[in-house]
Structure formats: C-alpha cells, structure tokens
C-alpha atoms as a PDB file:
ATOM      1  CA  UNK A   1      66.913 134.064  61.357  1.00  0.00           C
ATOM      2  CA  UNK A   2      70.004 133.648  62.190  1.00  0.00           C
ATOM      3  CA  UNK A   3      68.696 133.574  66.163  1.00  0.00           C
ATOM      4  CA  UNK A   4      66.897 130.477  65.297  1.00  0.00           C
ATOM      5  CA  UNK A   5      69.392 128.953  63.775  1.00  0.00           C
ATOM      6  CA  UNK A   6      71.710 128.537  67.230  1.00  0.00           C
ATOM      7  CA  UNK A   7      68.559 128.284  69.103  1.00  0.00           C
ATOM      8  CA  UNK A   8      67.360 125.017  66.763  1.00  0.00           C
ATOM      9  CA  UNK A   9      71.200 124.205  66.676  1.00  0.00           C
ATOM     10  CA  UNK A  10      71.479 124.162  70.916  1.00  0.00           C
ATOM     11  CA  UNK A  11      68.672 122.344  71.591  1.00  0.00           C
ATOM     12  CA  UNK A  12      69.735 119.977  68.726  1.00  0.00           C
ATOM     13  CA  UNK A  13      73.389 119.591  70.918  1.00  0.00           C
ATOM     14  CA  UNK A  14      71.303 119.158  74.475  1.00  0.00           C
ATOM     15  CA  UNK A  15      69.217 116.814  72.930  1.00  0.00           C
ATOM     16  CA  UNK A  16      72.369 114.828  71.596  1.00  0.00           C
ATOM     17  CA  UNK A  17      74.336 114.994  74.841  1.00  0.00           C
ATOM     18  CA  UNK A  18      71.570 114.049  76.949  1.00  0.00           C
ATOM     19  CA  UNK A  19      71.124 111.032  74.835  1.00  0.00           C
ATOM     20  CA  UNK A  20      74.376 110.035  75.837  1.00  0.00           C
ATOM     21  CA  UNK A  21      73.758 109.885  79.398  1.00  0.00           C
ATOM     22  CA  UNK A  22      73.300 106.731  80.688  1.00  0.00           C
ATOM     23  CA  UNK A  23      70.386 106.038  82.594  1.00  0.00           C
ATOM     24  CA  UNK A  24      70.449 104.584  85.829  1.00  0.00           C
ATOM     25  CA  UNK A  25      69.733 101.024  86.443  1.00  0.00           C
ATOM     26  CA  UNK A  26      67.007 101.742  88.737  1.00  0.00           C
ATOM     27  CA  UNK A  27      65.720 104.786  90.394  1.00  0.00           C
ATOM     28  CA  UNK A  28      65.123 103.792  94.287  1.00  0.00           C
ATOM     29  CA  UNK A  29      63.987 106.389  97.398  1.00  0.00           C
ATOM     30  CA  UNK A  30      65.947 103.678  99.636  1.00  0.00           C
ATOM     31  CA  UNK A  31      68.295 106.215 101.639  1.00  0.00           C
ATOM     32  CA  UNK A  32      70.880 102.956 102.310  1.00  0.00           C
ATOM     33  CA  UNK A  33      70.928 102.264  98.102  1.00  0.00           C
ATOM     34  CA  UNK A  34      74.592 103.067  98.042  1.00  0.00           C
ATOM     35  CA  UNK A  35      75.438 100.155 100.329  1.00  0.00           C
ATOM     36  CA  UNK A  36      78.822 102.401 101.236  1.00  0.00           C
ATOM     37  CA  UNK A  37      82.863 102.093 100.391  1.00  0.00           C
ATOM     38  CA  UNK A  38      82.934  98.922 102.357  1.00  0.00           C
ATOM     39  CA  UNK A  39      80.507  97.122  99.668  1.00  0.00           C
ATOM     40  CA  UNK A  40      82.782  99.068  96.499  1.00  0.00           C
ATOM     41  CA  UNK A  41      86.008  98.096  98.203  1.00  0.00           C
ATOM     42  CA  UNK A  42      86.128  94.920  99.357  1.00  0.00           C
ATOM     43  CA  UNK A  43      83.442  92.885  97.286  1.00  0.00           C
ATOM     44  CA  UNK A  44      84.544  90.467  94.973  1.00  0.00           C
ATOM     45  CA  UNK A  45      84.566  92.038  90.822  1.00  0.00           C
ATOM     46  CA  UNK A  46      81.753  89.266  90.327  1.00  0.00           C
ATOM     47  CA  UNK A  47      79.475  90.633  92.765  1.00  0.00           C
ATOM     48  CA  UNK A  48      76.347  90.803  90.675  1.00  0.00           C
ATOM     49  CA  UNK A  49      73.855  90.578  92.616  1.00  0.00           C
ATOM     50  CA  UNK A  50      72.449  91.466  95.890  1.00  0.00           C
ATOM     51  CA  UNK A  51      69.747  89.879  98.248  1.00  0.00           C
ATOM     52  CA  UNK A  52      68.013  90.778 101.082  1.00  0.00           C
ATOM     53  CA  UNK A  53      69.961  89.711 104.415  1.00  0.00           C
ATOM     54  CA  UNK A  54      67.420  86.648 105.402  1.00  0.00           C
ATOM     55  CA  UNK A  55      67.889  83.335 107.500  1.00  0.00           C
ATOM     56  CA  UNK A  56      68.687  81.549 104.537  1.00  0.00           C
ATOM     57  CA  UNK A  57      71.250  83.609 103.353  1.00  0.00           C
ATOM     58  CA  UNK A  58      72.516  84.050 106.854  1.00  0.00           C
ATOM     59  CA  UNK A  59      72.996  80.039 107.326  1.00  0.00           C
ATOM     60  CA  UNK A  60      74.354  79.870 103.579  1.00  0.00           C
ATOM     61  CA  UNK A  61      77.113  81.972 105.055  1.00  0.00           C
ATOM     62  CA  UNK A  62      77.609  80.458 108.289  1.00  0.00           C
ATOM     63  CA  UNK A  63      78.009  77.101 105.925  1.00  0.00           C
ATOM     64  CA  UNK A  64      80.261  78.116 103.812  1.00  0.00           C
ATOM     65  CA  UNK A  65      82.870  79.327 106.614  1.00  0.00           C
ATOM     66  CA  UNK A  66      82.518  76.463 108.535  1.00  0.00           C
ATOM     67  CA  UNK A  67      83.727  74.585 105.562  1.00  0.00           C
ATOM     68  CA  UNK A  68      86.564  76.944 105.041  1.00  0.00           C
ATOM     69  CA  UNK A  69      87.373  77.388 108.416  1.00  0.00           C
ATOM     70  CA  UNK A  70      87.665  73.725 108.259  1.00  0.00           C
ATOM     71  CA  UNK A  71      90.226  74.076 105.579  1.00  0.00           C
ATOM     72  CA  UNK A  72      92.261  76.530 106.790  1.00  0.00           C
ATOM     73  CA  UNK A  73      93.051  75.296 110.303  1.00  0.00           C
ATOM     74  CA  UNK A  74      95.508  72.194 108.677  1.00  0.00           C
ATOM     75  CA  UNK A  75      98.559  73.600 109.054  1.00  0.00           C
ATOM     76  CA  UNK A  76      99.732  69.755 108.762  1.00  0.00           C
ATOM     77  CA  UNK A  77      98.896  69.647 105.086  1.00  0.00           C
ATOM     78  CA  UNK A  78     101.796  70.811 102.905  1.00  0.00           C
ATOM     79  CA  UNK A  79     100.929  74.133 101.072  1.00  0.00           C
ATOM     80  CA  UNK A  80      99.832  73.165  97.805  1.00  0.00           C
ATOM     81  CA  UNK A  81      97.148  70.453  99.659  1.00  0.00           C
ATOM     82  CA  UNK A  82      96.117  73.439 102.091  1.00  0.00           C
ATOM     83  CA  UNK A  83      95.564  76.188  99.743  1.00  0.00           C
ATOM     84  CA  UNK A  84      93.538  73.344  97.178  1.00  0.00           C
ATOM     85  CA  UNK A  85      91.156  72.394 100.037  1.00  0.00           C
ATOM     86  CA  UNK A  86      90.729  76.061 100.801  1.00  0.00           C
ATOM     87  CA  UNK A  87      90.851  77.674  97.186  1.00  0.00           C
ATOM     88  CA  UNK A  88      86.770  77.061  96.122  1.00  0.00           C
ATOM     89  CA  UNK A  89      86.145  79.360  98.906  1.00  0.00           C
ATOM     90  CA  UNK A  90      87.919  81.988  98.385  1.00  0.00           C
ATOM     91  CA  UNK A  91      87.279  85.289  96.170  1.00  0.00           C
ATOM     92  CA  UNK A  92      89.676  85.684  93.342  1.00  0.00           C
ATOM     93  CA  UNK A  93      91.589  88.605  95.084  1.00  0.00           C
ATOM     94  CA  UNK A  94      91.780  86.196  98.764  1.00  0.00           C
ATOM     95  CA  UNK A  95      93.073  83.409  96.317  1.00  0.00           C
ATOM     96  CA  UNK A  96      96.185  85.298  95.057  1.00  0.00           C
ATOM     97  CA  UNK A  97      96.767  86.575  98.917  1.00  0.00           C
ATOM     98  CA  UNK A  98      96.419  82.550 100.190  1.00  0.00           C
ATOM     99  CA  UNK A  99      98.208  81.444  97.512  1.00  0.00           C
ATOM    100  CA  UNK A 100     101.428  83.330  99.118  1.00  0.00           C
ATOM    101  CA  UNK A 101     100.532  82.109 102.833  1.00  0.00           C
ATOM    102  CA  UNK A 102     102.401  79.790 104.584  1.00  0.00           C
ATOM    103  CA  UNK A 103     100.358  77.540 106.396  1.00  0.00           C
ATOM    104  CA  UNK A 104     102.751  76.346 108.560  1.00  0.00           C
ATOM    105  CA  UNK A 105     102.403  79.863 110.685  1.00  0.00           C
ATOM    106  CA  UNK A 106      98.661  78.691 111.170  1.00  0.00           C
ATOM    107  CA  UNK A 107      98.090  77.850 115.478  1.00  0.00           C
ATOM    108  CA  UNK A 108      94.424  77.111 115.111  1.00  0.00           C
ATOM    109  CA  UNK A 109      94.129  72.724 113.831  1.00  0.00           C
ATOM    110  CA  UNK A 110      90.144  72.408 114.983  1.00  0.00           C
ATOM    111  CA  UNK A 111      87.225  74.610 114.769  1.00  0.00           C
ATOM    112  CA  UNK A 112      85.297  74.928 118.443  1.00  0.00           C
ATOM    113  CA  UNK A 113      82.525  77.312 117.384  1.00  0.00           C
ATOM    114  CA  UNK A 114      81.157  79.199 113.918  1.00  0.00           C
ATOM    115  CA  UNK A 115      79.245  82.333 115.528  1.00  0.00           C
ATOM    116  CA  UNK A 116      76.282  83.940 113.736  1.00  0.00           C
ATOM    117  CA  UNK A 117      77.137  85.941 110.662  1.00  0.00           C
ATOM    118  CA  UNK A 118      76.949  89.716 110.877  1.00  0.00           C
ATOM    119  CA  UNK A 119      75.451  91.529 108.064  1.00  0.00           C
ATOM    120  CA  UNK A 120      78.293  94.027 106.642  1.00  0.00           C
ATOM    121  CA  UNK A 121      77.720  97.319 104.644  1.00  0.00           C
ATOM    122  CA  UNK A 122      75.029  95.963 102.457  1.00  0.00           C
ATOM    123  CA  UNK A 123      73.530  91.692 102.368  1.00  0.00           C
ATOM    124  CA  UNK A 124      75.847  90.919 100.632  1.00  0.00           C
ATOM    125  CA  UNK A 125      78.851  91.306 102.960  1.00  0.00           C
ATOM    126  CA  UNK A 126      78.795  89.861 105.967  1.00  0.00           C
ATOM    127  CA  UNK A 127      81.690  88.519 108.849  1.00  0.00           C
ATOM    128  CA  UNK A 128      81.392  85.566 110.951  1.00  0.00           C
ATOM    129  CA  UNK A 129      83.881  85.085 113.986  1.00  0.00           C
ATOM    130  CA  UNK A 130      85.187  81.441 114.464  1.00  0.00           C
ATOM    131  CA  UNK A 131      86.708  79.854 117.459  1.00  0.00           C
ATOM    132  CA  UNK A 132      89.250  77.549 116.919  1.00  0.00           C
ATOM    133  CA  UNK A 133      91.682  75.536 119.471  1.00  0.00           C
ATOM    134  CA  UNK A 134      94.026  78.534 119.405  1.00  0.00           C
ATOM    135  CA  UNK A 135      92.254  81.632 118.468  1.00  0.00           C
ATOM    136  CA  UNK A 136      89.601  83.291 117.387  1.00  0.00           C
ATOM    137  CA  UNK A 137      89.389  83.944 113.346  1.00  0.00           C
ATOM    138  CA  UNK A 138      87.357  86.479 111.491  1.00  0.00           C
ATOM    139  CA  UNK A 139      85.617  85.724 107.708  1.00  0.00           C
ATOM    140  CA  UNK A 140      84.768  88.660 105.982  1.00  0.00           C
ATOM    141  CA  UNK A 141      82.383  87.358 103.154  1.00  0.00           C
ATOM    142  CA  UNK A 142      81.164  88.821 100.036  1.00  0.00           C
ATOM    143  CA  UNK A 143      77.903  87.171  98.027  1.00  0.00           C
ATOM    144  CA  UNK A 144      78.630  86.616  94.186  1.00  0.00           C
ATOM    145  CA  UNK A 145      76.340  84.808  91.649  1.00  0.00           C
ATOM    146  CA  UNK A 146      74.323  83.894  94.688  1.00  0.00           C
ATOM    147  CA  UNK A 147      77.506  82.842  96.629  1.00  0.00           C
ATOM    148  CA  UNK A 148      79.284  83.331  99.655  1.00  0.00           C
ATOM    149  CA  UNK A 149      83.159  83.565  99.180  1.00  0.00           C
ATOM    150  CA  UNK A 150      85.601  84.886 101.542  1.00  0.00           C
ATOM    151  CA  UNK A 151      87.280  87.768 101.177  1.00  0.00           C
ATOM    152  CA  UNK A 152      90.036  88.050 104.455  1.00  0.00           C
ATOM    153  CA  UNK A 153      90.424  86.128 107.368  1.00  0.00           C
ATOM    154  CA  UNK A 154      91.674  87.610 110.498  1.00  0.00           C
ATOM    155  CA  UNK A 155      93.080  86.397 113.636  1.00  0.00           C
ATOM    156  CA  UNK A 156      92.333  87.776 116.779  1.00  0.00           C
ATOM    157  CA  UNK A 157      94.720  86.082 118.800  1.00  0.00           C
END
C-alpha cells in the first residue's frame, strides 16, 4: 500500500511539473531555426516577426537605407535637425547611440551608390554598403513589425 501511494504520488508530481513546461512555439526540422547570436544580439526588442529573404524584402531594405543614408550624410544640419530627419529609421537602441553623435564629425554630404543588401544571420538582418562622396558606410538592418530599421552604421573610410 504504502508503495502505491509514492508511486500514484510521483507520477502525480511528473505530471504537474511537466504541465509547467512550456511548449515550444513551433516544432521545425529546419537545421538553420536558431538564426544564431547575431539575430539574439543585435535585433531590435520588437523583432516579431521573420520573413523569408525575397526581392521584395531585399528592395524594402535597400529603400529604407537610401533614405537614411540620405539623412545621415548632412553634417550641415545642426544636431537636433540631423538626428530628427534620421530618428524614424533607426531601432530604439541606434536612436539613444545617434542621439549622442555629433554630426559635425560626419565627411560623407551625398550618397553615390546604395549596394545590394546582404542577408545577415537570419531574413531579418541584413547590411547594405553605401558609397558616399567621402567614404563608404555600412547599415546593419534588423526587420520589426514588417520593417526595416537600422541598427549601426559603420564607416569604412
């Protein structure tokens, strides 16, 4: 009797504990699920969602840093113009680093060329280089609620 009892009562506790287990949010055989530290790391906290790397996503990027490449090479703006024009594309975490930039350290006042994004880690990072009259910039992008923002730009001067 008593051997029942701590029989009934541990499968009683495994069946508790396991219900307390989340489940996963989907089971997948895909060896490149875990899209890797770079994905964890540097994507923004919104990231929510994540398509497949496709030529519209691809030109979606290549828009959006043509538009912020385009407002980031004004170092004649005074800061709190520069960093408004550039703030909507910008991640949360690239806003608080921008907002302590100096613009007036910025070489590049013209873009020359937006190169083909890269797909990073997972599709939803990717980097795009950018030419500019004075050096050559790198976007790394991350895709929240279904849009790009920029993470860090780069100089490769």
């Amino acid at each position: 009797m008593k051997r029942r009892i701590i029989l009934s009562t541990a499968m009683l506790l495994t069946v508790s504990l396991s219900a307390c287990t989340p489940a996963p949010d989907h089971e997948t055989n895909d060896p490149h699920a875990d899209h890797g530290p770079m994905h964890e790391i540097e994507a923004s906290p919104e990231q929510v969602q994540i398509d497949e790397w496709n030529p519209q996503i691809s030109a979606e990027a290549k828009q959006t840093v043509t538009k912020a490449a385009e407002a980031y090479a004004r170092p004649d703006l005074d800061q709190s113009a520069w960093f408004k024009a550039l703030a909507p594309f910008l991640s949360q975490s690239a806003r608080t680093t921008f907002q302590q930039t100096s613009n007036l350290n910025i070489a590049s006042t013209s873009v020359v060329k937006v190169h083909e994004p890269v797909q990073g880690a997972s599709p939803a990072i990717a980097t795009v280089s950018v030419q500019t009259n004075a050096t050559t910039l790198k976007f790394m992008l991350s895709r929240a609620d279904g849009q790009w923002m920029v993470e860090k730009i780069t100089s490769n001067s």
